[in-house]
C-alpha atoms as a PDB file:
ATOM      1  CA  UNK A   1     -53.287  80.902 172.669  1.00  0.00           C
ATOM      2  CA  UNK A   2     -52.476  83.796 170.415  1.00  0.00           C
ATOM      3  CA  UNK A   3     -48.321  84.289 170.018  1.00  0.00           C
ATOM      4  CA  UNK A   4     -47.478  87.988 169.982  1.00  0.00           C
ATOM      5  CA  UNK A   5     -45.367  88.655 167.278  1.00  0.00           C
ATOM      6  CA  UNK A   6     -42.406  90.094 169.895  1.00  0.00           C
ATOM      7  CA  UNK A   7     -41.634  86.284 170.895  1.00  0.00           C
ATOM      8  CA  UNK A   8     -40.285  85.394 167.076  1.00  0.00           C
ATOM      9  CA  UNK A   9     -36.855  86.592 168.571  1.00  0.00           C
ATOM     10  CA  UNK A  10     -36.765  83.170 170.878  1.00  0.00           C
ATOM     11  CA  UNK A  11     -35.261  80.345 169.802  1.00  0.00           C
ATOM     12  CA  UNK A  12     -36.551  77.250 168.764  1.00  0.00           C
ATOM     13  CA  UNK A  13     -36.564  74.454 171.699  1.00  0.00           C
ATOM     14  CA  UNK A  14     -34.018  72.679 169.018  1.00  0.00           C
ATOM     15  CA  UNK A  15     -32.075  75.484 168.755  1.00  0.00           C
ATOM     16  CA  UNK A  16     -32.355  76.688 165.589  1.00  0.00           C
ATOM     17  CA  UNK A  17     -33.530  80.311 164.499  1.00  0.00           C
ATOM     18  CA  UNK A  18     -36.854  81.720 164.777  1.00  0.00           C
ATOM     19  CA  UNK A  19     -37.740  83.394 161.453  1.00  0.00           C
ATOM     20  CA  UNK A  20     -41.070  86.176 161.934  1.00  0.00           C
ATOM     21  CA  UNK A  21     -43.699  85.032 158.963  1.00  0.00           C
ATOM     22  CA  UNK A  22     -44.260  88.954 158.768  1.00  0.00           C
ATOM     23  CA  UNK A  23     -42.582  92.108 159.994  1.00  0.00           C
ATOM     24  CA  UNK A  24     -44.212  93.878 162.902  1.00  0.00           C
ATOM     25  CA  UNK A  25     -47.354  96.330 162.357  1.00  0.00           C
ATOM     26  CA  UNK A  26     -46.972 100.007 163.484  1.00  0.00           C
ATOM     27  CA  UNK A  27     -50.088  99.205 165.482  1.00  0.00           C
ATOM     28  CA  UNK A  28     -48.772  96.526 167.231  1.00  0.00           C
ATOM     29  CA  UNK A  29     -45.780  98.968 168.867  1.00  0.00           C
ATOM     30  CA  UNK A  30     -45.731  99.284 172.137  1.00  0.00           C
ATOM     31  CA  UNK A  31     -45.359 103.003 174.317  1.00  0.00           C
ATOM     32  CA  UNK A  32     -45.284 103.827 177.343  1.00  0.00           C
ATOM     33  CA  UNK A  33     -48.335 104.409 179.526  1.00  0.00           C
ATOM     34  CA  UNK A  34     -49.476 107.863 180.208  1.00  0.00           C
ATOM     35  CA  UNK A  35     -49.735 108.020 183.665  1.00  0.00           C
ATOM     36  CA  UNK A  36     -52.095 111.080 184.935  1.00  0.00           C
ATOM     37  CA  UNK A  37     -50.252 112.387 188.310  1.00  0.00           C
ATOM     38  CA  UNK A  38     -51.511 115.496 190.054  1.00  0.00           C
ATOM     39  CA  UNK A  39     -49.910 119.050 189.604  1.00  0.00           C
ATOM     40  CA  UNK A  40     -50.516 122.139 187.534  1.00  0.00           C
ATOM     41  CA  UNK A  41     -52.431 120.755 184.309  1.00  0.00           C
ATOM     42  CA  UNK A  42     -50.440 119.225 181.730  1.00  0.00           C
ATOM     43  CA  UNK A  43     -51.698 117.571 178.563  1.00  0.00           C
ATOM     44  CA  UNK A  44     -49.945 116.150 175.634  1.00  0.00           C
ATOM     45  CA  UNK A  45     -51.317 115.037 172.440  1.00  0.00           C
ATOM     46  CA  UNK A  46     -50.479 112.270 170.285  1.00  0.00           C
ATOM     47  CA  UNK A  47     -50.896 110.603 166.952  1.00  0.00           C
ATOM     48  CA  UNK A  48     -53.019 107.329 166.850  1.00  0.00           C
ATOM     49  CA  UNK A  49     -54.522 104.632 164.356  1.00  0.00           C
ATOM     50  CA  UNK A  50     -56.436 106.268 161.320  1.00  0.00           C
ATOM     51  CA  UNK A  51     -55.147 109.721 160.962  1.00  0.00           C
ATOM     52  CA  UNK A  52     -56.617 110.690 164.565  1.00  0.00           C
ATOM     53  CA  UNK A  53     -55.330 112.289 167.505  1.00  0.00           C
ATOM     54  CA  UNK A  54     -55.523 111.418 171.191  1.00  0.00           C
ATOM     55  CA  UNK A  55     -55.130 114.109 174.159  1.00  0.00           C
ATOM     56  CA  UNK A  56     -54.161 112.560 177.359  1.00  0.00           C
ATOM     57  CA  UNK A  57     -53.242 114.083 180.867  1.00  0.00           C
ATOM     58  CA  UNK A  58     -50.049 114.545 181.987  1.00  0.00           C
ATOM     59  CA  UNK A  59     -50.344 116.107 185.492  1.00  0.00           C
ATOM     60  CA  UNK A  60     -53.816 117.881 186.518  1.00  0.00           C
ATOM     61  CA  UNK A  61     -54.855 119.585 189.561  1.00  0.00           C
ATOM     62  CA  UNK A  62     -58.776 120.234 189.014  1.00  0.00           C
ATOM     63  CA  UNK A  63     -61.821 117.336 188.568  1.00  0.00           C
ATOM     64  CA  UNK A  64     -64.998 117.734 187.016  1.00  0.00           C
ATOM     65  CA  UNK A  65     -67.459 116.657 189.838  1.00  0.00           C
ATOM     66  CA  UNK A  66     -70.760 114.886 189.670  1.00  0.00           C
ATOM     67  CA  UNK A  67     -72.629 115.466 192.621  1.00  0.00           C
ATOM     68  CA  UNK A  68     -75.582 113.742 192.366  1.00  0.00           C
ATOM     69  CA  UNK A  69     -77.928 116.389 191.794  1.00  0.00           C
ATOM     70  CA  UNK A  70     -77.459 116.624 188.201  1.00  0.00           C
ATOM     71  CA  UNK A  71     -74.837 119.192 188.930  1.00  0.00           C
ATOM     72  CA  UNK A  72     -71.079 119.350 187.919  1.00  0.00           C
ATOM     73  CA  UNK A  73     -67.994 121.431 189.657  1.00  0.00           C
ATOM     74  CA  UNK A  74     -64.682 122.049 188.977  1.00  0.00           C
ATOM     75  CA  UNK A  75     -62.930 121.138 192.477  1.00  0.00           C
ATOM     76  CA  UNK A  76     -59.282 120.796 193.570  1.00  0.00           C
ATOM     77  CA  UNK A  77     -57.625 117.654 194.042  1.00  0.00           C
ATOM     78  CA  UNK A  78     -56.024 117.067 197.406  1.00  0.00           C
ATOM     79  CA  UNK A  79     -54.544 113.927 197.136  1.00  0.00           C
ATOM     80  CA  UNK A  80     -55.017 110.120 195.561  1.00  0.00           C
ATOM     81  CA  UNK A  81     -57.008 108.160 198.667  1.00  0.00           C
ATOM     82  CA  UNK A  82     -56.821 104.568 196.807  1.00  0.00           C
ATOM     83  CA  UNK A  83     -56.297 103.071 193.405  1.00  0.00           C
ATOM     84  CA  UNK A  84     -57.258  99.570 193.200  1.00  0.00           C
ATOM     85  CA  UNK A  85     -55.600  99.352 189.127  1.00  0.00           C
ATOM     86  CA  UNK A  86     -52.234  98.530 190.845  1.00  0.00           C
ATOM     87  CA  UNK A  87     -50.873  98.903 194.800  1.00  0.00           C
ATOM     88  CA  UNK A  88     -47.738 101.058 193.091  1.00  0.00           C
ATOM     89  CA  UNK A  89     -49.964 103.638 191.593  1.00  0.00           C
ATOM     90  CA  UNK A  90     -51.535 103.848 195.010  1.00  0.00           C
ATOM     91  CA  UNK A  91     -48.505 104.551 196.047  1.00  0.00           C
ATOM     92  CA  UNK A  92     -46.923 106.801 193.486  1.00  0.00           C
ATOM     93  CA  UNK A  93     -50.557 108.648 193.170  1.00  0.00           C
ATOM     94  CA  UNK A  94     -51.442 108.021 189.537  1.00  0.00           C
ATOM     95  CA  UNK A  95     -55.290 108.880 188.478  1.00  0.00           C
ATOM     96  CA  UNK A  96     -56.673 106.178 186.700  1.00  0.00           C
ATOM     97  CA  UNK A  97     -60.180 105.052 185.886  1.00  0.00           C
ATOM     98  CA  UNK A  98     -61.811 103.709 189.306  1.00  0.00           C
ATOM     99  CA  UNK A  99     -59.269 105.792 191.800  1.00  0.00           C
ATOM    100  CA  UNK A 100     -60.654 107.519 194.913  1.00  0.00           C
ATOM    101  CA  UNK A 101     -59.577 110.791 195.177  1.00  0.00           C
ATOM    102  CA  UNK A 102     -59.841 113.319 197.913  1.00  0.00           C
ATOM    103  CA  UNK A 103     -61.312 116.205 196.944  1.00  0.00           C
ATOM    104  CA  UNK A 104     -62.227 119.478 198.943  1.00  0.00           C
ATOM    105  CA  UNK A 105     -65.944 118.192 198.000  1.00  0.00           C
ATOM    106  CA  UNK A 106     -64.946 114.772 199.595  1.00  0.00           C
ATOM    107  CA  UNK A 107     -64.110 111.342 198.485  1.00  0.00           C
ATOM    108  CA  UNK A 108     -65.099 110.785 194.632  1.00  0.00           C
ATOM    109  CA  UNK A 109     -64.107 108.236 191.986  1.00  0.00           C
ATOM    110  CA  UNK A 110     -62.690 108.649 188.634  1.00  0.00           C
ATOM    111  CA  UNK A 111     -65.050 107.448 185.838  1.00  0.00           C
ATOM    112  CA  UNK A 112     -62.830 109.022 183.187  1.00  0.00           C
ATOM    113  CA  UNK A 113     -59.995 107.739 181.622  1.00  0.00           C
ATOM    114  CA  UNK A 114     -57.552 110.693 181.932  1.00  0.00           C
ATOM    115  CA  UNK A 115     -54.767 108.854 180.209  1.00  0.00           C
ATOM    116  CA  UNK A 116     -56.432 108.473 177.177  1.00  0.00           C
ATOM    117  CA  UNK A 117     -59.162 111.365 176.952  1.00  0.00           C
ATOM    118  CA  UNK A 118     -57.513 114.561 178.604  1.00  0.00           C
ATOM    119  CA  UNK A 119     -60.103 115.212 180.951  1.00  0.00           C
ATOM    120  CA  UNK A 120     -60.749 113.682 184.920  1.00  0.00           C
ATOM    121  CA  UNK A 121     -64.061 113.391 185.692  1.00  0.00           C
ATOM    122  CA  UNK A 122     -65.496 111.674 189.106  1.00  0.00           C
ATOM    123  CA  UNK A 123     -68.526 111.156 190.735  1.00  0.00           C
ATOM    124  CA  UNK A 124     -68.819 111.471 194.763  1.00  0.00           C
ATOM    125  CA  UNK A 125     -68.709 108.596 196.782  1.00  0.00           C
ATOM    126  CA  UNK A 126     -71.062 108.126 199.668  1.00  0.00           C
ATOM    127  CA  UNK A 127     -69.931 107.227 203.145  1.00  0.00           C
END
């Protein structure tokens, strides 16, 4: 089992000190999720790994939607139906990859990560 390098803090089962072999990598830093909510559209962008940026959604009130027919709309979300990532986010409706949303289209699911790329994109779902 790999040992994080946040658990060097414990103590030892003797009770001596716990001494880290190294000091902790910037890319082992934890932040907070970015969790994509719906509103007016929001985005935020941040510095990653390797000189690059990342452009995530904050709050967004428009997804990009695959109808089957090799066409794509911009359509208003209504609301977040289900989101099987975690029974809070149902709750709290946070877009996620794999949420159903209810669109004015109809039920579609996010195949986007909108937390990470700055964009929502969904395909209908077929009752």
């Amino acid at each position: 089992m790999r040992k994080s390098v946040e658990n060097l803090a414990t103590s030892k089962t003797t009770g001596g000190r716990r001494h880290p072999l190294r000091i902790r990598r910037k890319y082992e830093t934890d932040r907070y999720p970015n969790e994509a909510e719906t509103g007016a559209q929001v985005t935020i962008t941040r510095a990653v790994r390797g000189k690059n940026r990342k452009t995530a959604v904050k709050t967004i009130d428009f997804v990009n939607l695959a109808t089957g027919d090799a066409k794509v709309k911009k359509t208003k979300i209504l609301k977040v139906l289900d989101n099987a990532t975690n029974n809070d986010y149902k709750r709290r409706g946070i877009i996620t990859k794999g949420a159903i949303l209810e669109t004015q289209e109809g039920k579609c699911r996010v195949v986007s990560k909108p937390g990470q790329n700055g964009i929502v994109n969904a395909i209908l779902v077929k009752e």
